[in-house]
Protein backbone atom coordinates (compact mmCIF):
# COMPACT_ATOMS: atom_id res chain seq x y z
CA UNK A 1 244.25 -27.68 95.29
CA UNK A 2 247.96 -27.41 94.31
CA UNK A 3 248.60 -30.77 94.86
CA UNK A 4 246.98 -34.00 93.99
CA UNK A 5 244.42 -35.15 96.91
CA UNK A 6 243.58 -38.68 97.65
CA UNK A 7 240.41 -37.97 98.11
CA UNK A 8 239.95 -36.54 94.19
CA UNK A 9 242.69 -39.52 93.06
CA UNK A 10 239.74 -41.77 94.63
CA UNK A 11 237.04 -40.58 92.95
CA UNK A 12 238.59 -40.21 89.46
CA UNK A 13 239.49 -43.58 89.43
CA UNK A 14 236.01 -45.28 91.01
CA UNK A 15 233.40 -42.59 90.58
CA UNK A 16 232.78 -42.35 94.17
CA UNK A 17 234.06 -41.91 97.66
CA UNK A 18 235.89 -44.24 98.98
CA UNK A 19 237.15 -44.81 102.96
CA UNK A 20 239.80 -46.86 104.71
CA UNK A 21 238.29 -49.60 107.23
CA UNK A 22 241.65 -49.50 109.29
CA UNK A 23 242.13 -53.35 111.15
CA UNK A 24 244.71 -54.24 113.68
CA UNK A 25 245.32 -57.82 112.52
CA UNK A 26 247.42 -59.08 115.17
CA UNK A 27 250.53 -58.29 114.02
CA UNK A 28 253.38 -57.07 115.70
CA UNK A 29 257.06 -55.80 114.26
CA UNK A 30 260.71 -57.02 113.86
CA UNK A 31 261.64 -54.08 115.79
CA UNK A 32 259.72 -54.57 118.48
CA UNK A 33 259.50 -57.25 121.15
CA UNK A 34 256.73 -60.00 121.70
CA UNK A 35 255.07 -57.96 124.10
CA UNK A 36 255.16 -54.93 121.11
CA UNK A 37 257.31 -52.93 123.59
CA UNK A 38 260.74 -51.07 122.26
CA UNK A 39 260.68 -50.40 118.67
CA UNK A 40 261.29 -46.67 116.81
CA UNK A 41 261.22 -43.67 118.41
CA UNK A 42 258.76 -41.77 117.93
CA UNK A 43 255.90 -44.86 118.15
CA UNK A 44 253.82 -45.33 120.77
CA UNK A 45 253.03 -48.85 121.03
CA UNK A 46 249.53 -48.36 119.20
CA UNK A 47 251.16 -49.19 115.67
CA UNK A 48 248.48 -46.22 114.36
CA UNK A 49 245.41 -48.75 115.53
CA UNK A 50 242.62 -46.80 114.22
CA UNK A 51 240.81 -44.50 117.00
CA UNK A 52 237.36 -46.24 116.53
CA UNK A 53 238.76 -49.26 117.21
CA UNK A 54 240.06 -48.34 120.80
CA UNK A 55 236.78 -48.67 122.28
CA UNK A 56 237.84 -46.80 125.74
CA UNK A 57 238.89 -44.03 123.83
CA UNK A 58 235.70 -43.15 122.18
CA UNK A 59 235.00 -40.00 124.46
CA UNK A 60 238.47 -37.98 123.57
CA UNK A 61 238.15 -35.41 120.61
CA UNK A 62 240.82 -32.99 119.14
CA UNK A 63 241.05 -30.71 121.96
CA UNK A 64 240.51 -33.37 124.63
CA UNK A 65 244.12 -32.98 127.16
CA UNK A 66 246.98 -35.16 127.64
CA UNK A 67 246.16 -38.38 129.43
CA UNK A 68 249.26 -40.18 130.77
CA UNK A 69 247.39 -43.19 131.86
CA UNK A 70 245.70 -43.44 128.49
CA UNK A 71 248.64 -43.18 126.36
CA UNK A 72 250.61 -45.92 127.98
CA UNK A 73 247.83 -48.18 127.99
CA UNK A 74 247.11 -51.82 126.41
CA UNK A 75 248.80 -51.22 122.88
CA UNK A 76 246.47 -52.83 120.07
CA UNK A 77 242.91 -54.14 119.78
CA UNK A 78 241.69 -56.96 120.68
CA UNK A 79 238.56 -57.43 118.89
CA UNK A 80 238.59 -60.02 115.94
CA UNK A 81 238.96 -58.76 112.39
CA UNK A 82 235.22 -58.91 111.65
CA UNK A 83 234.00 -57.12 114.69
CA UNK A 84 236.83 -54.53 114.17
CA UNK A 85 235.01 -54.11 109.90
CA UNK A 86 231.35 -53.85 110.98
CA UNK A 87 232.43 -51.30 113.68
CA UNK A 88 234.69 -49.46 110.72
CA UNK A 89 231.55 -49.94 108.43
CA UNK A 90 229.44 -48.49 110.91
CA UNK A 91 231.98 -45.61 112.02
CA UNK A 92 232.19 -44.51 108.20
CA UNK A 93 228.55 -44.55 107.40
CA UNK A 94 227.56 -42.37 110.76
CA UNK A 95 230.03 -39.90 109.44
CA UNK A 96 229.99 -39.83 106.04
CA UNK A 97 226.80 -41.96 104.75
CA UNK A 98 226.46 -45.16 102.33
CA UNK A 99 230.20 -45.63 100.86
CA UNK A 100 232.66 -47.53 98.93
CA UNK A 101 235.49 -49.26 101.61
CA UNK A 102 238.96 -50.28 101.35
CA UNK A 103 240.33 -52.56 103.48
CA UNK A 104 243.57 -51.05 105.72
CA UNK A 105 246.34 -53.14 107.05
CA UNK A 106 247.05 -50.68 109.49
CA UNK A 107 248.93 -51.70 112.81
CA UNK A 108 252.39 -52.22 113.30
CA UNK A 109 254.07 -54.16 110.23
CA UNK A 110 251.73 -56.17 107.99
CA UNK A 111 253.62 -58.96 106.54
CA UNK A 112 255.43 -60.22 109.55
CA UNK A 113 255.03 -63.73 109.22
CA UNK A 114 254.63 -66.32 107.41
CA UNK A 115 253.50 -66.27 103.83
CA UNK A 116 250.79 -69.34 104.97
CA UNK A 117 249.66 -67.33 107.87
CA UNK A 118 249.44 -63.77 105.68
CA UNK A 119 246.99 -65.64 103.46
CA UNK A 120 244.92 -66.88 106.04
CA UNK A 121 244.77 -62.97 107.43
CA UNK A 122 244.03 -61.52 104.28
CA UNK A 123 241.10 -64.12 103.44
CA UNK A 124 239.68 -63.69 106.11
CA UNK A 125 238.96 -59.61 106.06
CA UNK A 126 238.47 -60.22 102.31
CA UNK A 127 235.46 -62.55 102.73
CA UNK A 128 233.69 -59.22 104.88
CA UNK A 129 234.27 -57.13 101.62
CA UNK A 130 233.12 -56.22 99.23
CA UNK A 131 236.13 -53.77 99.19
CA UNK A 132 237.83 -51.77 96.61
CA UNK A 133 241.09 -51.88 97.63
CA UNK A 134 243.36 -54.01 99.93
CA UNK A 135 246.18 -51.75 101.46
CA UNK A 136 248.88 -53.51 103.84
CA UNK A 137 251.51 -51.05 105.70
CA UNK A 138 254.67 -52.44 106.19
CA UNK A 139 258.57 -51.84 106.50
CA UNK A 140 260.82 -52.82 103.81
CA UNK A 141 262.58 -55.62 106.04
CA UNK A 142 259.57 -57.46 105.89
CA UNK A 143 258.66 -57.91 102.39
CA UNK A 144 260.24 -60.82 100.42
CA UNK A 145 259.92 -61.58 97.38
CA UNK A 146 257.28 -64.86 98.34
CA UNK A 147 255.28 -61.89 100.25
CA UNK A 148 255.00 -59.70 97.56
CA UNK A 149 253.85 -62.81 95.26
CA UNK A 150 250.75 -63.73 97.71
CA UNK A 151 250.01 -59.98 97.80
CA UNK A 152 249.57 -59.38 94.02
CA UNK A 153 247.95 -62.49 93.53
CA UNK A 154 245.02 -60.69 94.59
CA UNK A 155 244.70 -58.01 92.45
CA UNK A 156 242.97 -61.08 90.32
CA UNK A 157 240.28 -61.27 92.56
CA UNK A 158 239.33 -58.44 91.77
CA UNK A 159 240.41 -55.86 94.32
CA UNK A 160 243.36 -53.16 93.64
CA UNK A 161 246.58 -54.05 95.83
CA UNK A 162 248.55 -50.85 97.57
CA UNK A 163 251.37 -51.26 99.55
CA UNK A 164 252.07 -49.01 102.58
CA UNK A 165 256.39 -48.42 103.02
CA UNK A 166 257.50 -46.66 106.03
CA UNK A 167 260.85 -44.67 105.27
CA UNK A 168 260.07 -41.96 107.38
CA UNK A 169 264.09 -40.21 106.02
CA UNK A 170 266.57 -41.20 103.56
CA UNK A 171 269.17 -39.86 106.14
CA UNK A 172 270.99 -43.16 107.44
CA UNK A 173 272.26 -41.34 110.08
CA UNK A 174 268.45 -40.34 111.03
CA UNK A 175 267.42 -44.12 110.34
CA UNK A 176 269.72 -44.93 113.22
CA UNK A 177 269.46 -41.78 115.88
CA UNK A 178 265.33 -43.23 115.40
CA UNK A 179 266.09 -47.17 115.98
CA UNK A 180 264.53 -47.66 112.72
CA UNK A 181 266.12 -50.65 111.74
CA UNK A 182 266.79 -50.81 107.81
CA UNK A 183 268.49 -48.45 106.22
CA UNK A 184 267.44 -46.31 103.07
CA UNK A 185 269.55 -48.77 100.91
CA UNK A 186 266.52 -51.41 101.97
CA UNK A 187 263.81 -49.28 101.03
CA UNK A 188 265.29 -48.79 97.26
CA UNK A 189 265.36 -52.52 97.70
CA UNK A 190 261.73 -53.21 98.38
CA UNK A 191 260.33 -50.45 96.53
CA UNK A 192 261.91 -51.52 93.26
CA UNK A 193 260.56 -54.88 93.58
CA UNK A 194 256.76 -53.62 94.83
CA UNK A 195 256.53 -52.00 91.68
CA UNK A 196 258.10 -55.16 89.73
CA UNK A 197 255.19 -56.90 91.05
CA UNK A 198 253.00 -54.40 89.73
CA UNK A 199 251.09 -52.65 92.86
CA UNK A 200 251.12 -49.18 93.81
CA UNK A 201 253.47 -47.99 96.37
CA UNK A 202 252.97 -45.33 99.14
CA UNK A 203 255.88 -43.83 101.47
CA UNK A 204 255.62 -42.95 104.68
CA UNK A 205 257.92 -39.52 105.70
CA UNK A 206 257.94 -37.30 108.71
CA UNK A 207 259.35 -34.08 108.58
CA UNK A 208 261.50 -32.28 111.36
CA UNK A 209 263.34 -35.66 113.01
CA UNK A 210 266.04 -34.50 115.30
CA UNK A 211 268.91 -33.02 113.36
CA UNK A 212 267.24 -32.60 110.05
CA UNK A 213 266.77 -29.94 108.12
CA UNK A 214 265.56 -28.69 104.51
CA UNK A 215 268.39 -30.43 102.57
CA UNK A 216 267.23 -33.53 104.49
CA UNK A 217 263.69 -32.82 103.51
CA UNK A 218 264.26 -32.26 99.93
CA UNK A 219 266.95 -35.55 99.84
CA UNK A 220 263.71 -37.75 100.96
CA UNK A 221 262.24 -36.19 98.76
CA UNK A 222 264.14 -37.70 96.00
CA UNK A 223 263.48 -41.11 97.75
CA UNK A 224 260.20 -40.93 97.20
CA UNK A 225 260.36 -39.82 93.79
CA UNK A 226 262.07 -42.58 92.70
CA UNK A 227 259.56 -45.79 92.69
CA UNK A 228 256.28 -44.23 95.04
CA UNK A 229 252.45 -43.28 93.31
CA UNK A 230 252.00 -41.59 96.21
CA UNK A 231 252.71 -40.39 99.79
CA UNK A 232 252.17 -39.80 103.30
CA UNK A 233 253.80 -36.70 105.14
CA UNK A 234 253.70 -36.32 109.02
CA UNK A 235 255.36 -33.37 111.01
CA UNK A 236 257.23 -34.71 113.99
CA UNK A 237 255.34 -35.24 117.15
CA UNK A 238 255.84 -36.27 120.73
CA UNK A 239 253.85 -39.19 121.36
CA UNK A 240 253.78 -40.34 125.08
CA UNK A 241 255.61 -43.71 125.88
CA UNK A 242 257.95 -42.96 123.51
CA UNK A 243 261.70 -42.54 124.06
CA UNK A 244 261.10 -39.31 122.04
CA UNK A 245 258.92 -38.55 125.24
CA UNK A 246 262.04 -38.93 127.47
CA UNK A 247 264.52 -36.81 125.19
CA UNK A 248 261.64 -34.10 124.51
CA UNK A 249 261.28 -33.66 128.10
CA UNK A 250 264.90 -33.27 128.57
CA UNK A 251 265.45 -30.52 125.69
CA UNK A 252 267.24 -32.76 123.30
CA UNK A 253 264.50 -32.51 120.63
CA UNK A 254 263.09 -28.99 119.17
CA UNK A 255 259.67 -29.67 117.18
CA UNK A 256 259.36 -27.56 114.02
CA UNK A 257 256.84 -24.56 114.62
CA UNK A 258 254.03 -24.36 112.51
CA UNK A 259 255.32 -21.72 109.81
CA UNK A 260 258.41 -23.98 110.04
CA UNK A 261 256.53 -26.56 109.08
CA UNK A 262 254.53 -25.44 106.33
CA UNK A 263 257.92 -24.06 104.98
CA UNK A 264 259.02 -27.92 104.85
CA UNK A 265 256.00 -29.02 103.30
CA UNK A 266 255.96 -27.07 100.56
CA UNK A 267 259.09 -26.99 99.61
CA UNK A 268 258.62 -30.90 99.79
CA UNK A 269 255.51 -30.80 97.48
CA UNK A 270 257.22 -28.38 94.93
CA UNK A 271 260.40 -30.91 94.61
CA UNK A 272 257.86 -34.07 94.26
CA UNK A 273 256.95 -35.83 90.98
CA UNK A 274 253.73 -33.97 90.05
CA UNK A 275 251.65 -37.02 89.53
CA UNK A 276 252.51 -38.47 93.15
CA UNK A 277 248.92 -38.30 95.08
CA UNK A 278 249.01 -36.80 98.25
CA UNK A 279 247.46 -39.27 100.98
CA UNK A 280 248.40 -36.96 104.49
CA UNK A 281 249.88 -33.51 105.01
CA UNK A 282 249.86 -33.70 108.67
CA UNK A 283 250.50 -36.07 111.85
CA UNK A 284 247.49 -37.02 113.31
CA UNK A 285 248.18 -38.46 116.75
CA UNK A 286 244.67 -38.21 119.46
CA UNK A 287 245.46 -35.59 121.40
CA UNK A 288 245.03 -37.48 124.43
CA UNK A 289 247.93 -39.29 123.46
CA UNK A 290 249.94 -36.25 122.00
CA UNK A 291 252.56 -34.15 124.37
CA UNK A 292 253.43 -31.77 121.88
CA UNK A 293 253.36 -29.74 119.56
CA UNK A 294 249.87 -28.82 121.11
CA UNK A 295 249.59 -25.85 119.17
CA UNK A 296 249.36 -27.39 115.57
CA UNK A 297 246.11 -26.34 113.38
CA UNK A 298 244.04 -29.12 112.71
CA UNK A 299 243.75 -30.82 109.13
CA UNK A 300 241.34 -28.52 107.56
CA UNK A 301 242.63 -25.11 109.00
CA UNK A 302 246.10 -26.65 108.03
CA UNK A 303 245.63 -26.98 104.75
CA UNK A 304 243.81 -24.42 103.92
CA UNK A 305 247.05 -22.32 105.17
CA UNK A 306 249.37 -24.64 103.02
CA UNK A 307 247.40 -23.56 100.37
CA UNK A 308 247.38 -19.90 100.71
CA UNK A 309 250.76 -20.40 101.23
CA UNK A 310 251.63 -22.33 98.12
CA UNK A 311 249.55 -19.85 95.91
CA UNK A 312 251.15 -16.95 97.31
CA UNK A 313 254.45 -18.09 96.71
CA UNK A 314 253.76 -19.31 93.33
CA UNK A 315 254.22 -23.20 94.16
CA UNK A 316 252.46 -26.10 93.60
CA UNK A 317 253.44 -29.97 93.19
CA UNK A 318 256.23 -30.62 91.30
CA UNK A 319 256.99 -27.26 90.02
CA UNK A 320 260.68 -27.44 91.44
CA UNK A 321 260.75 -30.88 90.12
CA UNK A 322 263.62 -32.12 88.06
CA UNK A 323 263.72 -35.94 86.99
CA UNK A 324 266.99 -37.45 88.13
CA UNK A 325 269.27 -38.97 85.29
């Protein structure tokens, strides 16, 4: 590959696979109300609950259609933590046989609340490990300083701490047309101090918000360069329930096309630090819940474009890269 995959990143640094048991832990967001209604955008009130964890959605697949009813439907899971691993467990060794497992902090934002109620969270889906790693997504409004002290605490336990920060664009203007809530001033902010406290940092970006375009791209690029070990990239999609949903409908959003897309993402890749591992190239919304674009490649046939791509145009990761002063 012409970039550095998680997957290899994984095994280099354990000596075997290793997959994400994704958990919704109860949380909800400061952006959001009680009732985890409102928040950005472009989310759809799941807060990216793993699919094998929404039991009555077990029979949709990639091409399965647009289901209205199921994509406005009870938001989060309501299983308990343990119930929610052994089904993970199970899920990963069906598909993939005997494994290693982290442990993913995945719904909506993982350190909102209090540092005494965090611990008792994270103790509790620790004692189903064992696990390699511990991974917690989050926003950088929620992530103190007392926080980030109870998360690195347990990297003496044995188990490698990541932490998961959504900035999605370091466009202010963008932060604000999406209701984000922070600005790209507060993700320096909590970056900086994730790596003070020693743990490795992803970003979360999408590519092709409303109004953005490759300067945009290449700026969050930058962000990213700055503090992150590694990143996630997601095209733009139209979720339903989502006040993206609304302005789609009404013409007030164009999606990037496919070539459009693969144009951002490697131009992305070429401008990143070239040892910044490579978690996702690609949204991955259920298609049940997905309005458009409908006509996106899956991950495999995606990639394996990006990569033609890159190798015909003589790219690869980092090799537009120049360090900032």
């Amino acid at each position: 590959m012409r970039w550095n995959t998680y997957s290899d990143y994984l095994r280099k640094k354990y000596g075997q696979n290793v997959f994400r048991i994704g958990v919704d832990a109860g949380f909800s967001c400061p952006n959001r109300r009680k009732d985890r209604m409102g928040g950005c955008a472009f989310c759809d009130g799941t807060g990216a609950v793993a699919v094998y964890q929404r039991s009555g959605e077990s029979a949709f697949h990639h091409d399965s259609s647009y289901d209205s009813s199921v994509a406005n439907s009870a938001p989060h899971c309501s299983q308990d933590i343990g119930k929610q691993i052994e089904k993970g467990r199970a899920f990963i060794r069906r598909r993939y046989g005997e494994s290693a497992y982290s442990i993913y902090f995945q719904s909506f934002t993982n350190t909102y609340g209090t540092v005494d109620h965090l611990k008792a969270v994270y103790d509790e889906a620790l004692s189903y490990g064992p696990f390699k790693e511990m991974i917690i997504s989050t926003r950088p409004d929620c992530l103190e300083d007392d926080k980030l002290s109870l998360i690195s605490s347990y990297k003496k336990r044995g188990v490698d701490v990541e932490i998961e920060l959504g900035l999605q664009s370091a466009n202010d203007n963008t932060l604000k047309l999406i209701n984000r809530g922070h600005d790209a001033a507060s993700y320096f902010d909590a970056a900086r101090r994730v790596k003070e406290h020693g743990l490795f940092l992803s970003t979360h970006v999408i590519l092709g918000l409303p109004g953005e375009g490759m300067e945009d791209f290449l700026s969050t690029a930058d962000a990213v360069n700055r503090y992150s070990d590694a990143v996630k990239i997601h095209n733009l999609d139209i979720a339903g329930g989502t006040r993206f949903e609304v302005e789609y409908e009404s013409g007030k959003i164009r999606l990037l096309s496919t070539l459009e897309y693969l144009d951002a993402v490697s131009s992305f890749l070429a401008h990143l630090r070239p040892d910044i591992v490579i978690q996702r190239l690609i949204s991955e919304t259920p298609a049940h819940r997905l309005i458009a674009p409908r006509d996106f490649p899956d991950k495999s046939k995606f990639i394996a474009m990006l990569e033609k791509k890159m190798e015909t145009e003589g790219l690869w990761e980092g090799s537009q890269y120049v360090a900032k002063a």
